[in-house]
Each structure stands twice: as C-alpha cells, then as structure tokens.
N, C-alpha and C. Protein backbone atom coordinates (compact mmCIF):
# COMPACT_ATOMS: atom_id res chain seq x y z
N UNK A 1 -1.58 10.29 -20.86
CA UNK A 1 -0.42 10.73 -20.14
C UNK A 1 0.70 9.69 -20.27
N UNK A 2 2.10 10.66 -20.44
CA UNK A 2 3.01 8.95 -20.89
C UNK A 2 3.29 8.74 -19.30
N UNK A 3 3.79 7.35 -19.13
CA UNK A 3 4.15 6.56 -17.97
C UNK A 3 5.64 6.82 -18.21
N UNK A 4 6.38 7.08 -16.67
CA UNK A 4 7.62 6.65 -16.52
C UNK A 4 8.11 5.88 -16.85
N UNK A 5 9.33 5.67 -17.33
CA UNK A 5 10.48 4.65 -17.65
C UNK A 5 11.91 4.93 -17.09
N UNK A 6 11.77 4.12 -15.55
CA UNK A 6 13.31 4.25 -14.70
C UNK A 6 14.34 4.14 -16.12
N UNK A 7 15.10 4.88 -15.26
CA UNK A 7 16.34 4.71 -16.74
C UNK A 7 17.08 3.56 -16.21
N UNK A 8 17.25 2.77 -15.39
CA UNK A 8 17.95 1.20 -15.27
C UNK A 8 16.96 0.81 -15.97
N UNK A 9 15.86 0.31 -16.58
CA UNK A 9 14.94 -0.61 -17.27
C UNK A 9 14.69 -1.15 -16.28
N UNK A 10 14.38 -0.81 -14.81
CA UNK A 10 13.70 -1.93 -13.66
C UNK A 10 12.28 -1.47 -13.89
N UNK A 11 11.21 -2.48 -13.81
CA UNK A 11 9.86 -2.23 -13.71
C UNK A 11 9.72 -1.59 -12.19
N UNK A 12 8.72 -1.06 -12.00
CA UNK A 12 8.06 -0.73 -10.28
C UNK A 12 6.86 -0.50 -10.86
N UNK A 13 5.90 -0.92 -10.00
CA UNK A 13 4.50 -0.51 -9.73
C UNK A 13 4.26 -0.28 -8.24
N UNK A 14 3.54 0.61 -8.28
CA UNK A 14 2.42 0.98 -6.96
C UNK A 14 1.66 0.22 -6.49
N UNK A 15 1.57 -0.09 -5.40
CA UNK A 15 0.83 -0.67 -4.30
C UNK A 15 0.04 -0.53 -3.72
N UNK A 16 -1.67 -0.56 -3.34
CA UNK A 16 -2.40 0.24 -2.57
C UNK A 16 -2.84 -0.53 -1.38
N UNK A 17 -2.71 -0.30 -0.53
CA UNK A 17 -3.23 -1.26 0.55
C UNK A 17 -4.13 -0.68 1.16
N UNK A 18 -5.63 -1.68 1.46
CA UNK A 18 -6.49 -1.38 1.98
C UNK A 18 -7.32 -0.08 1.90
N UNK A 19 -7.46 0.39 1.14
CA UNK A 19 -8.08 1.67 0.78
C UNK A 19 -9.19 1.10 0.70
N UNK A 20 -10.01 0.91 2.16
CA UNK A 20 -11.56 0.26 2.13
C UNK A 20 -12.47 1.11 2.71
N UNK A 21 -13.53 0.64 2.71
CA UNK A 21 -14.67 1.22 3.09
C UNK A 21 -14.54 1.33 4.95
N UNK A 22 -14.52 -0.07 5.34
CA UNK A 22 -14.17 -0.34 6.83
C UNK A 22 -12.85 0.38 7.52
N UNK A 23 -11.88 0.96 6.80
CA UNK A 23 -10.84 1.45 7.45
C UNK A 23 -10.57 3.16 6.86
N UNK A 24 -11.75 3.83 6.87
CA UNK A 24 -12.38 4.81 6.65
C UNK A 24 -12.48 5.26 7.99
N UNK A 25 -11.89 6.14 8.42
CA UNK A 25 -12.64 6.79 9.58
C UNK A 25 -11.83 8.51 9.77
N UNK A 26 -12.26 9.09 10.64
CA UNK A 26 -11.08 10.44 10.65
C UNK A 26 -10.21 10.66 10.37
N UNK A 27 -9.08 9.81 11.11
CA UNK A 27 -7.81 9.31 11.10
C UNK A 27 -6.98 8.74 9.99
N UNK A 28 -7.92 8.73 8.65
CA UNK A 28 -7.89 7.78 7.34
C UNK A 28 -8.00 8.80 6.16
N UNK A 29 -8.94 9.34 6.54
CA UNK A 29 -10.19 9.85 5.24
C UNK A 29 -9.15 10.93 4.31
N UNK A 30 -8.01 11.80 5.11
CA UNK A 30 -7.66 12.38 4.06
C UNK A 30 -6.75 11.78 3.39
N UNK A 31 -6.36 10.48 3.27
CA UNK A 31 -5.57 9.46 2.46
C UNK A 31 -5.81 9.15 0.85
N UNK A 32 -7.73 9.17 0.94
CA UNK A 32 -8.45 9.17 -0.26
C UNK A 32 -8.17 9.70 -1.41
N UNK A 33 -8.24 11.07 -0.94
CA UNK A 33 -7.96 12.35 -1.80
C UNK A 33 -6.51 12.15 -2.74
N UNK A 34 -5.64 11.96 -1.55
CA UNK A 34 -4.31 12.14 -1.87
C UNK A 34 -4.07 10.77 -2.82
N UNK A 35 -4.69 9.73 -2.48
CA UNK A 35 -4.02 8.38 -3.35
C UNK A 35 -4.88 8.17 -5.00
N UNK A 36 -6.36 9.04 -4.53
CA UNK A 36 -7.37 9.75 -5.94
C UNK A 36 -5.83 10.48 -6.99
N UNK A 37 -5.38 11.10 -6.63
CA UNK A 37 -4.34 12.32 -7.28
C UNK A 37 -3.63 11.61 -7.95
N UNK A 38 -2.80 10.81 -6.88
CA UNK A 38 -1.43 10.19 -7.12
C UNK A 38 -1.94 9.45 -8.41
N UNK A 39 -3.31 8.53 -8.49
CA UNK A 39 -3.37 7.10 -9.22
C UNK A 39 -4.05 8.72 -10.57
N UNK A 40 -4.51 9.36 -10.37
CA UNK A 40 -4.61 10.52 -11.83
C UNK A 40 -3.66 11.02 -12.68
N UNK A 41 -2.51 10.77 -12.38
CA UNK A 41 -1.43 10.71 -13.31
C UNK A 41 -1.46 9.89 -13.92
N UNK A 42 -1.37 8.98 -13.39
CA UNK A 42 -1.00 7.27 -14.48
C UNK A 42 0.54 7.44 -14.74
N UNK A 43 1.23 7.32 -13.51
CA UNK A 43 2.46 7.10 -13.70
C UNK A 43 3.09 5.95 -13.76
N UNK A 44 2.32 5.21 -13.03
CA UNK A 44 2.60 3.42 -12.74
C UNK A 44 1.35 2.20 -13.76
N UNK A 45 2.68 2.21 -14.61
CA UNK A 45 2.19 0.96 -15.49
C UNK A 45 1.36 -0.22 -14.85
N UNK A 46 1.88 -0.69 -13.40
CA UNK A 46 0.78 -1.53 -12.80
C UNK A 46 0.31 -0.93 -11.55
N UNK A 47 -0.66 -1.03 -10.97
CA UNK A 47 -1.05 -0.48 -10.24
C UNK A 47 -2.27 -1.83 -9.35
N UNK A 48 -1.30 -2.20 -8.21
CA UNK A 48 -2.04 -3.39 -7.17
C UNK A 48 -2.76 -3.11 -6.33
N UNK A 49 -3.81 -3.77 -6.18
CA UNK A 49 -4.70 -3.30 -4.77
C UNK A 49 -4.69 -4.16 -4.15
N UNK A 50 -4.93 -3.62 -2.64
CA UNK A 50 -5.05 -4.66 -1.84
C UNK A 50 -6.13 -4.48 -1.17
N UNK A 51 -7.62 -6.17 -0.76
CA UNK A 51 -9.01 -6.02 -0.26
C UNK A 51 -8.85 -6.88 1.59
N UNK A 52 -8.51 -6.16 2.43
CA UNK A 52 -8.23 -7.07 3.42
C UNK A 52 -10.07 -7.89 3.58
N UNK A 53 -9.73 -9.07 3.94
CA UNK A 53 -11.04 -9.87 4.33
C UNK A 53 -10.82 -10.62 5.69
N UNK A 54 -11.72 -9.87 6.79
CA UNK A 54 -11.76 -10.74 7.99
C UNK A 54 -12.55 -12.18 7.87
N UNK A 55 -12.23 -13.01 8.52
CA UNK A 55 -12.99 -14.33 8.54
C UNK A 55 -13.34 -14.61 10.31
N UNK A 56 -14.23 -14.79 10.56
CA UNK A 56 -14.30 -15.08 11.87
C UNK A 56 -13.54 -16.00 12.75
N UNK A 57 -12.65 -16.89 11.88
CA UNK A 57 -11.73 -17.54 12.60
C UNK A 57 -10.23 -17.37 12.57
N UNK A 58 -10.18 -15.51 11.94
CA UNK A 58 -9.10 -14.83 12.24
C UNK A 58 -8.20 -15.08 13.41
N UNK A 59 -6.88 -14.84 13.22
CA UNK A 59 -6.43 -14.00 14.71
C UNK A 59 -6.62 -12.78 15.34
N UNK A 60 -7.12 -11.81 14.28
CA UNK A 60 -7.83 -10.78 14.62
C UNK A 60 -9.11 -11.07 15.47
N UNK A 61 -9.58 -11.70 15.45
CA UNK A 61 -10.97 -11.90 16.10
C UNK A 61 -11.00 -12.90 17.73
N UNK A 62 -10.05 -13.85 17.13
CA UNK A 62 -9.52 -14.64 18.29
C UNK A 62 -8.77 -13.71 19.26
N UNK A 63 -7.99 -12.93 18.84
CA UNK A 63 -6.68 -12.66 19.91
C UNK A 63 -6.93 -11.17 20.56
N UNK A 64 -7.19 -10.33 19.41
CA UNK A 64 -7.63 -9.14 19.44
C UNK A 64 -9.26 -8.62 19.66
N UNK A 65 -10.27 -9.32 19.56
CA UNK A 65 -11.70 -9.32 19.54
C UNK A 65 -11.54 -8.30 18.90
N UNK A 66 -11.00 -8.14 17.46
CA UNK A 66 -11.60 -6.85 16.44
C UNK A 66 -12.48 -7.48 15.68
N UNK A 67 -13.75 -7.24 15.37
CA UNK A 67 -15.09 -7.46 14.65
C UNK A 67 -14.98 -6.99 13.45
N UNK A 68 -14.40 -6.77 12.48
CA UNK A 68 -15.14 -5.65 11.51
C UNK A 68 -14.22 -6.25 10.07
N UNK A 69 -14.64 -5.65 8.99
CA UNK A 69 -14.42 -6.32 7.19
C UNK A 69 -15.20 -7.59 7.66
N UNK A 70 -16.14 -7.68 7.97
CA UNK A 70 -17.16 -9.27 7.86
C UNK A 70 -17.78 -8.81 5.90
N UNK A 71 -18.84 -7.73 6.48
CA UNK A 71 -19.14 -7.28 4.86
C UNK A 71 -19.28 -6.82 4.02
N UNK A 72 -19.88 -7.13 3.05
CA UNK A 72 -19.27 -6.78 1.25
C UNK A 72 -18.85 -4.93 1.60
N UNK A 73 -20.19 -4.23 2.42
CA UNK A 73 -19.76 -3.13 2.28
C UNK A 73 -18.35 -2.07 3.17
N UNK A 74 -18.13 -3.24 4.31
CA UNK A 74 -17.22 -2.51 4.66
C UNK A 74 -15.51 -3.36 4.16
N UNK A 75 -15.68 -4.76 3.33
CA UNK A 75 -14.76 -4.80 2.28
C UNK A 75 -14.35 -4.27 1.35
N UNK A 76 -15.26 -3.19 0.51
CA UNK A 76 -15.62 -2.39 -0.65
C UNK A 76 -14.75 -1.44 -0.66
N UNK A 77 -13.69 -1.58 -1.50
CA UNK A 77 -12.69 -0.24 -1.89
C UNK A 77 -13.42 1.19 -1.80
N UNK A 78 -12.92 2.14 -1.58
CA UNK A 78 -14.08 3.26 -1.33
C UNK A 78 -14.46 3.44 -3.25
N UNK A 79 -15.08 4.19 -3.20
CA UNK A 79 -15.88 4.39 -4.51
C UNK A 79 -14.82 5.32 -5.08
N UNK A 80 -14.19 5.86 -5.11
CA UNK A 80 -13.27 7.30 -4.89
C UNK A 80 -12.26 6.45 -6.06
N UNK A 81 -11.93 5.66 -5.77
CA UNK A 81 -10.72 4.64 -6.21
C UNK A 81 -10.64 3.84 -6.75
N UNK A 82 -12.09 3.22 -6.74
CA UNK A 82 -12.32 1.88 -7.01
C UNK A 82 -12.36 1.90 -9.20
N UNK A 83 -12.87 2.86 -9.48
CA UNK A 83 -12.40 2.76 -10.72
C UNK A 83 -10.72 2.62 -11.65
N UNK A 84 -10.00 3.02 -10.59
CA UNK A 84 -8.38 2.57 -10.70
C UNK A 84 -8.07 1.14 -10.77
N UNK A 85 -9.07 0.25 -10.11
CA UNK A 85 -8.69 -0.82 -9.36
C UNK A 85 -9.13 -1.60 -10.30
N UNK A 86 -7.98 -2.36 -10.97
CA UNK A 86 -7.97 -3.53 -12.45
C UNK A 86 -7.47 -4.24 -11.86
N UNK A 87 -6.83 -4.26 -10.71
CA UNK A 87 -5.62 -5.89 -10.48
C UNK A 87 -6.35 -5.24 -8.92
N UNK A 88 -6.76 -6.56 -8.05
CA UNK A 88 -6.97 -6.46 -6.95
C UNK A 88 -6.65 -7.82 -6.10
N UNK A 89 -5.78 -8.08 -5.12
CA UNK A 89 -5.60 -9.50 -4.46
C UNK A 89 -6.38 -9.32 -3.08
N UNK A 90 -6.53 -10.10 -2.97
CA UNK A 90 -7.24 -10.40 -1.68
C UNK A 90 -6.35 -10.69 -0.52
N UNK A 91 -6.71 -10.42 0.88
CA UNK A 91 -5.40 -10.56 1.66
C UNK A 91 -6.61 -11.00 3.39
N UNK A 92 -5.76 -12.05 4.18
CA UNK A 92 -6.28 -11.95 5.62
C UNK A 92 -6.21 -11.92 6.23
N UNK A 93 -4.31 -11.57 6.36
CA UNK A 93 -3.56 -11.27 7.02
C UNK A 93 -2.64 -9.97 7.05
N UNK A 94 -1.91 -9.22 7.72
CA UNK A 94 -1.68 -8.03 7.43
C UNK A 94 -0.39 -7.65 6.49
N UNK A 95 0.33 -9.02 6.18
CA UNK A 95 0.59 -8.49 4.65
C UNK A 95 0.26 -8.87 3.68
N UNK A 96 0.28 -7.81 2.42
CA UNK A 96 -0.26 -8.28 1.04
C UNK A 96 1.09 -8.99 0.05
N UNK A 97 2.43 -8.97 0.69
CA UNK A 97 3.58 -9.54 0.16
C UNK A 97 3.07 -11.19 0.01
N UNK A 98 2.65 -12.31 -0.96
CA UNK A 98 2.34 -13.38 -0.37
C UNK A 98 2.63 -14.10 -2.14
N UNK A 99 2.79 -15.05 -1.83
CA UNK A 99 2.85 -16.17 -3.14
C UNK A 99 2.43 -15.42 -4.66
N UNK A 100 0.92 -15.23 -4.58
CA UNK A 100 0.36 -14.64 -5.22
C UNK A 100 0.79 -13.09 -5.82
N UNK A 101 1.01 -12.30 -4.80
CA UNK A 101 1.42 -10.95 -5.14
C UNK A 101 3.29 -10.98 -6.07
N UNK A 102 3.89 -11.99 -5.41
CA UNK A 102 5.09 -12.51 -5.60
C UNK A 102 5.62 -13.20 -7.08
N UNK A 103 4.53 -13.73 -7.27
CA UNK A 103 4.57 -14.40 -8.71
C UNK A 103 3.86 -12.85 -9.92
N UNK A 104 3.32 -12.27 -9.47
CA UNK A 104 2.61 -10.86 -10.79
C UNK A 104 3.94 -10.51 -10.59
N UNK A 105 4.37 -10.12 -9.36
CA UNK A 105 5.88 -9.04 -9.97
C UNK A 105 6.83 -10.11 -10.33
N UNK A 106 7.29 -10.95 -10.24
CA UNK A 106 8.63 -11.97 -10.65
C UNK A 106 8.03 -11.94 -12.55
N UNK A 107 6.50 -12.07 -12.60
CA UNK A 107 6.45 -12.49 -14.02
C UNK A 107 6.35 -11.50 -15.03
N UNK A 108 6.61 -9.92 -14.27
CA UNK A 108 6.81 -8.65 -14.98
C UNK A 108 8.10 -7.73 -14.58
N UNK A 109 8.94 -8.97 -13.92
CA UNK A 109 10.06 -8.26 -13.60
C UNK A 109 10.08 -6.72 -12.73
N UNK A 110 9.15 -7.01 -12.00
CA UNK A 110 9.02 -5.81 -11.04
C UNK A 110 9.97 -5.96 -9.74
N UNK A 111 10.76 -5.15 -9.57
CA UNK A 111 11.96 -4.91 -8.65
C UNK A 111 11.92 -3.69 -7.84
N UNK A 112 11.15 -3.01 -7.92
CA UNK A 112 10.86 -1.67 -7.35
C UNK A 112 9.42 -1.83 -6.89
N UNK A 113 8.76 -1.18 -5.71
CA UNK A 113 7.51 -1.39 -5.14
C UNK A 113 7.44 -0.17 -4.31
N UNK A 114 6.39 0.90 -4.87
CA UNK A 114 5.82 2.18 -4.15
C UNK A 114 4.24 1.67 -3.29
N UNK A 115 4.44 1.73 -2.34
CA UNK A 115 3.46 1.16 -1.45
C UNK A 115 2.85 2.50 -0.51
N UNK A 116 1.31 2.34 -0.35
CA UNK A 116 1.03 3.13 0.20
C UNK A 116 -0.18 2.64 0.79
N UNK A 117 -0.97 3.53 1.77
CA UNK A 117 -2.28 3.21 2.17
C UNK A 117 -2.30 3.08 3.53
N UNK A 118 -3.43 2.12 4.38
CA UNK A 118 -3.67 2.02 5.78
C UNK A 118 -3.64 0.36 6.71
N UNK A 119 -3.28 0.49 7.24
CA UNK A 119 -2.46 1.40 8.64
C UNK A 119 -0.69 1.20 8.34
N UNK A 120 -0.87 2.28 8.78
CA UNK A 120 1.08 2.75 8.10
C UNK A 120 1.96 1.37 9.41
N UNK A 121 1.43 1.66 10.41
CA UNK A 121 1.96 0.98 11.44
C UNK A 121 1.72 -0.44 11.18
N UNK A 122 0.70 -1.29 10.32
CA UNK A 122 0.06 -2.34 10.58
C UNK A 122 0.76 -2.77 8.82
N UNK A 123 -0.52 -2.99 8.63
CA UNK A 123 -0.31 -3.74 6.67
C UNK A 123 0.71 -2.93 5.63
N UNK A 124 1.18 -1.42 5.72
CA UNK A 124 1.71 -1.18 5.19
C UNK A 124 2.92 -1.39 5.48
N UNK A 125 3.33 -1.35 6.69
CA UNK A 125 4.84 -1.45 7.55
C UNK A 125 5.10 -3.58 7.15
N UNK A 126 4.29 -4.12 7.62
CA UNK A 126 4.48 -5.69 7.43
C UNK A 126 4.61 -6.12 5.85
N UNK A 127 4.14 -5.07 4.62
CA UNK A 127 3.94 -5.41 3.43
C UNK A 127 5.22 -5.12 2.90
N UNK A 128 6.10 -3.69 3.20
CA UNK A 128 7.48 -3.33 2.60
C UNK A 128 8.03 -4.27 3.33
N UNK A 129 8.53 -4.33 4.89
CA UNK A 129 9.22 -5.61 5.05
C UNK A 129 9.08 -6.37 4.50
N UNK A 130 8.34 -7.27 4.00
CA UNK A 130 8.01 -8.64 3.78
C UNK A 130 8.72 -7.86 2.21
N UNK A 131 8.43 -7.41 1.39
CA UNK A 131 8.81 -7.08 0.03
C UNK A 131 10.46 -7.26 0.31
N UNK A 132 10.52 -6.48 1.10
CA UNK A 132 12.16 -6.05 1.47
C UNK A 132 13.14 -7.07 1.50
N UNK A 133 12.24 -8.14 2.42
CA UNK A 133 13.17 -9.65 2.86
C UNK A 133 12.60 -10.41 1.31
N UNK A 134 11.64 -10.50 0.38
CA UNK A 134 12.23 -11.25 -0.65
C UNK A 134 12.48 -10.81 -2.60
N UNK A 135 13.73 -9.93 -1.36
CA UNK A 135 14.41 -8.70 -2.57
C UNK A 135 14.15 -7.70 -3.15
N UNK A 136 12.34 -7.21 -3.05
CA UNK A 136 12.01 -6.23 -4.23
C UNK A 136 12.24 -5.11 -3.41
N UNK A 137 12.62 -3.90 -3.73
CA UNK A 137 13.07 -2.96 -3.11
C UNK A 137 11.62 -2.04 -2.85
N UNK A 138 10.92 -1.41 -1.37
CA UNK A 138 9.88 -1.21 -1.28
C UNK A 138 10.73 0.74 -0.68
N UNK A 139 9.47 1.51 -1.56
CA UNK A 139 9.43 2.46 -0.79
C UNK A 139 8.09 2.97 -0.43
N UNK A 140 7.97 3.63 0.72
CA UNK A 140 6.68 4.03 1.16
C UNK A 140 6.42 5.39 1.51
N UNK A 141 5.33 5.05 0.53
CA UNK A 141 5.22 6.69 0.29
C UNK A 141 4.55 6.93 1.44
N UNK A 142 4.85 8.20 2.64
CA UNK A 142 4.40 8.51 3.77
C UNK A 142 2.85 9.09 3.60
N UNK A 143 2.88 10.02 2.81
CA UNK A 143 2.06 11.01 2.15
C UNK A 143 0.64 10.47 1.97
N UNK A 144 0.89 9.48 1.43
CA UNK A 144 -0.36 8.83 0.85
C UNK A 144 -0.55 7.39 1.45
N UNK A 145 0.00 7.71 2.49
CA UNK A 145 -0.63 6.72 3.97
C UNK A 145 -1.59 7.03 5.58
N UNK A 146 -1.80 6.31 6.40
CA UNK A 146 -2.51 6.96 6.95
C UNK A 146 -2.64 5.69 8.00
N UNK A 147 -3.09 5.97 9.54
CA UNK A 147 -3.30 5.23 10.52
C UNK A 147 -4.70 5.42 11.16
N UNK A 148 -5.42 3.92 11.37
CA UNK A 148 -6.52 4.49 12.07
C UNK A 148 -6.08 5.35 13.74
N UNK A 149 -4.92 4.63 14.25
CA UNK A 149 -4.46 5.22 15.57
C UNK A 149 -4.16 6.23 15.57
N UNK A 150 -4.18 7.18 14.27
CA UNK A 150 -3.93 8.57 14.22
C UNK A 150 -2.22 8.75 13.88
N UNK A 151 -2.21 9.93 14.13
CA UNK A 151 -0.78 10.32 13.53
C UNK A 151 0.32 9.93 14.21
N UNK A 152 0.08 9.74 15.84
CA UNK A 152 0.72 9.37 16.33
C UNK A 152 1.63 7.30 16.23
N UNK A 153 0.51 6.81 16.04
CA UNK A 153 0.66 5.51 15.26
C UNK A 153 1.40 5.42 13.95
N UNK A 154 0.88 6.06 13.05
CA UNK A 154 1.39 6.67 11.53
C UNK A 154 2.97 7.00 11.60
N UNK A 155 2.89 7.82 12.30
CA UNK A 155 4.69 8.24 12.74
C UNK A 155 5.71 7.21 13.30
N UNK A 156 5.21 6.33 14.27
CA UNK A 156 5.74 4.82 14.77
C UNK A 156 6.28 4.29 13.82
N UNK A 157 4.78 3.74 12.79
CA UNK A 157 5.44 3.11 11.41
C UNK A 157 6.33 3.47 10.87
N UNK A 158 6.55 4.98 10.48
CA UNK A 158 7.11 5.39 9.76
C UNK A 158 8.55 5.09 10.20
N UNK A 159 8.61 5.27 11.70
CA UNK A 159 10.10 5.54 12.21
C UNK A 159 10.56 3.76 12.31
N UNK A 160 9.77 2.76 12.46
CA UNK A 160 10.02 1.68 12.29
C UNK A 160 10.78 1.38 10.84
N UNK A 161 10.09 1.30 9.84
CA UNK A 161 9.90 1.41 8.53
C UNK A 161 11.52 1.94 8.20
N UNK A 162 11.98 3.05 8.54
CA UNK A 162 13.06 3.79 8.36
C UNK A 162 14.53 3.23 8.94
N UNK A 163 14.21 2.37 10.04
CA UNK A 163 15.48 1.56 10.25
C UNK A 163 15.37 0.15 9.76
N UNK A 164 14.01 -0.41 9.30
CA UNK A 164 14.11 -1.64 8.63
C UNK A 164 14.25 -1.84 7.10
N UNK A 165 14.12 -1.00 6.45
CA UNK A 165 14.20 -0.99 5.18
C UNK A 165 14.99 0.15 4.46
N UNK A 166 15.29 1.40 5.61
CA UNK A 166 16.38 2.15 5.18
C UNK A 166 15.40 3.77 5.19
N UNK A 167 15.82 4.29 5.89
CA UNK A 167 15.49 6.21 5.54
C UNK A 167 15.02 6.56 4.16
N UNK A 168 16.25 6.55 3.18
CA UNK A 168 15.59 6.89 2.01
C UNK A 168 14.85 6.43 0.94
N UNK A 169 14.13 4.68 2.20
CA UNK A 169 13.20 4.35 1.34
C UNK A 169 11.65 4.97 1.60
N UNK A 170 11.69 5.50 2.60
CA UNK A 170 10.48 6.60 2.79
C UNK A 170 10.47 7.78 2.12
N UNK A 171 9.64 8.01 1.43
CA UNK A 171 9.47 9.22 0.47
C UNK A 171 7.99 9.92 1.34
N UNK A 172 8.61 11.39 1.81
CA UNK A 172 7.69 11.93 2.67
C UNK A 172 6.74 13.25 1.96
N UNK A 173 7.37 13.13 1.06
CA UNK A 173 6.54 14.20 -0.26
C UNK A 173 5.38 13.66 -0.88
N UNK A 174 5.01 14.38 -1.91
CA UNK A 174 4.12 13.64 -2.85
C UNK A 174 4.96 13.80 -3.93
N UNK A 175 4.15 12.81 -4.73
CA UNK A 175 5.27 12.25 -6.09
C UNK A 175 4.20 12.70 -7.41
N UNK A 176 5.09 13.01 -8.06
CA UNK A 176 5.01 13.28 -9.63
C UNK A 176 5.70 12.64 -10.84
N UNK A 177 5.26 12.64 -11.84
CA UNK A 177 5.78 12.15 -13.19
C UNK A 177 7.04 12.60 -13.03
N UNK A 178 7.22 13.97 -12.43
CA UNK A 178 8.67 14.14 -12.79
C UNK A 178 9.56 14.07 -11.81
N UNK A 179 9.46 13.68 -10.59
CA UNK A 179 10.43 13.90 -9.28
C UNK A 179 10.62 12.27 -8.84
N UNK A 180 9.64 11.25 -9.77
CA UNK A 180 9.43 10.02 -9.46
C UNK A 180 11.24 9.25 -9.99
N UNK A 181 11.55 9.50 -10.83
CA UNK A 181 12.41 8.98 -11.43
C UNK A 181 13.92 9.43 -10.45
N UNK A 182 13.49 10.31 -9.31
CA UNK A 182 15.09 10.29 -8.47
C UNK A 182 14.88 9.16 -7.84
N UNK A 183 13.85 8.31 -7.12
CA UNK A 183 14.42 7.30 -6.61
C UNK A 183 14.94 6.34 -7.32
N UNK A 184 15.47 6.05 -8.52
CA UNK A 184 16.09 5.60 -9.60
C UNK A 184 17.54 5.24 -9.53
C-alpha cells in the first residue's frame, strides 16, 4: 500500500499510546479494533508506541494508591497490535513527549504528530500538549482513543484538548489514505 506524502514535504507519524494489556477494560476495548484498522493501511511511514511502566516508587502509587502495570503481562501491548509495533519507548509518567521521543522526530524531521490511544483525559491529553509546547504540531485522533473513566472522562479530554491545542486539531472521524492529507 503506498504511504502518504503531505504535499508541504513535512514528515508526521502516528502515535500510539498505551494500547496495553492493563488498560484493557470495557471502557477501552473498542479502541483495539479501531487502532487494528487505522495501523492496516500503512499510511504512516513511522509509527510510535508507547509501553507505560509502573514502578512502585511511582507517584501513581504514592499519591494515588493505583497498583497496576507492575507485570510483564499487564505491560504487554495487546496481541491485536503488537505485530505493528517496530519502534516502542517506554514511558512512567503520563507523557510519552520526552527527550527520547523528541530526538526520533527532530532526527526525521517529523513536525506533524497523529496521536491516539488511552486515557484520552490522562497520557493522551498530557502527550499532544507536551508535543504542542515543543513545536510539533499534535492532532488527536478522537476515534481511536478511549478512557478507562468512560466516555464521560474521554469527552473532558477531548474538550480540554480543543482549547489547548486548538479545535481543529481534533479529528473526530476516522482517517484514511485519502481524507488524511486535509489536515495538510
């Protein structure tokens, strides 16, 4: 399948955040499907994952008493996806914007960032900001996100998201080879 080419010559790749085993639950699960689809095109030349890892001397654990990503299996990208997953960073905090992620796109000239995944309110909302404040332009795809707090949480983000980084950087559709190139 050929890959897009923005007609400015800006690179963008896709973003996946947390598409794990541990952040699997009702409230999640039909995210799978939809981010399975999206990554079956092969529209995005790079394609990042993100593996959140709790450590017991989190602030999650300290502040919040949340227990959970201790192990391998509920770190484990779901199986669904995990064959997509060639570039994966590790993250232990709730954004994946960090030194590391910062230096792959500066050294492929990536200026554009389609971000998606869980919790819309949490890692995905802190990951486009953080993109946002050091320049790369983030949009988030609604569609192919998802909240464990349910929809009601999901929608928060979203409406957050929409005055911090701008309305029409939320894309509330699903995206294709061919409708991808209007945010251009």
């Amino acid at each position: 399948m050929r890959r897009v080419v923005p007609s400015n010559n800006m690179n963008f790749c896709l973003f996946v955040i947390d598409i794990q085993n541990g952040f699997i639950a009702p409230n999640t699960s039909h995210v799978i499907q939809r981010v399975k689809s999206l990554l079956e095109q092969n529209i995005f030349e790079y394609v990042i994952f993100t593996k959140f890892l709790n450590t017991f001397e989190s602030p999650y654990v300290r502040y919040l008493n949340w227990n959970k990503l201790f192990s391998e299996t509920e770190q484990k990208l779901v199986d669904e996806i995990q064959p997509f997953a060639k570039i994966i960073f590790h993250k232990y905090i709730y954004t994946g914007c960090n030194e590391e992620t910062l230096s792959f796109l500066k050294k492929r000239d990536i200026q554009t960032v389609f971000i998606c995944g869980i919790d819309t309110e949490g890692c995905v909302l802190k990951t486009a900001i953080d993109f946002f404040e050091n320049n790369i332009n983030p949009y988030v795809l609604e569609y192919y996100s998802a909240s464990n707090g349910g929809d009601t949480l999901h929608q928060a983000g979203i409406l957050v998201l929409s005055q911090l980084i701008g309305r029409s950087n939320i894309i509330t559709e699903p995206i294709d080879k061919f409708n991808i190139s209007n945010y251009f």
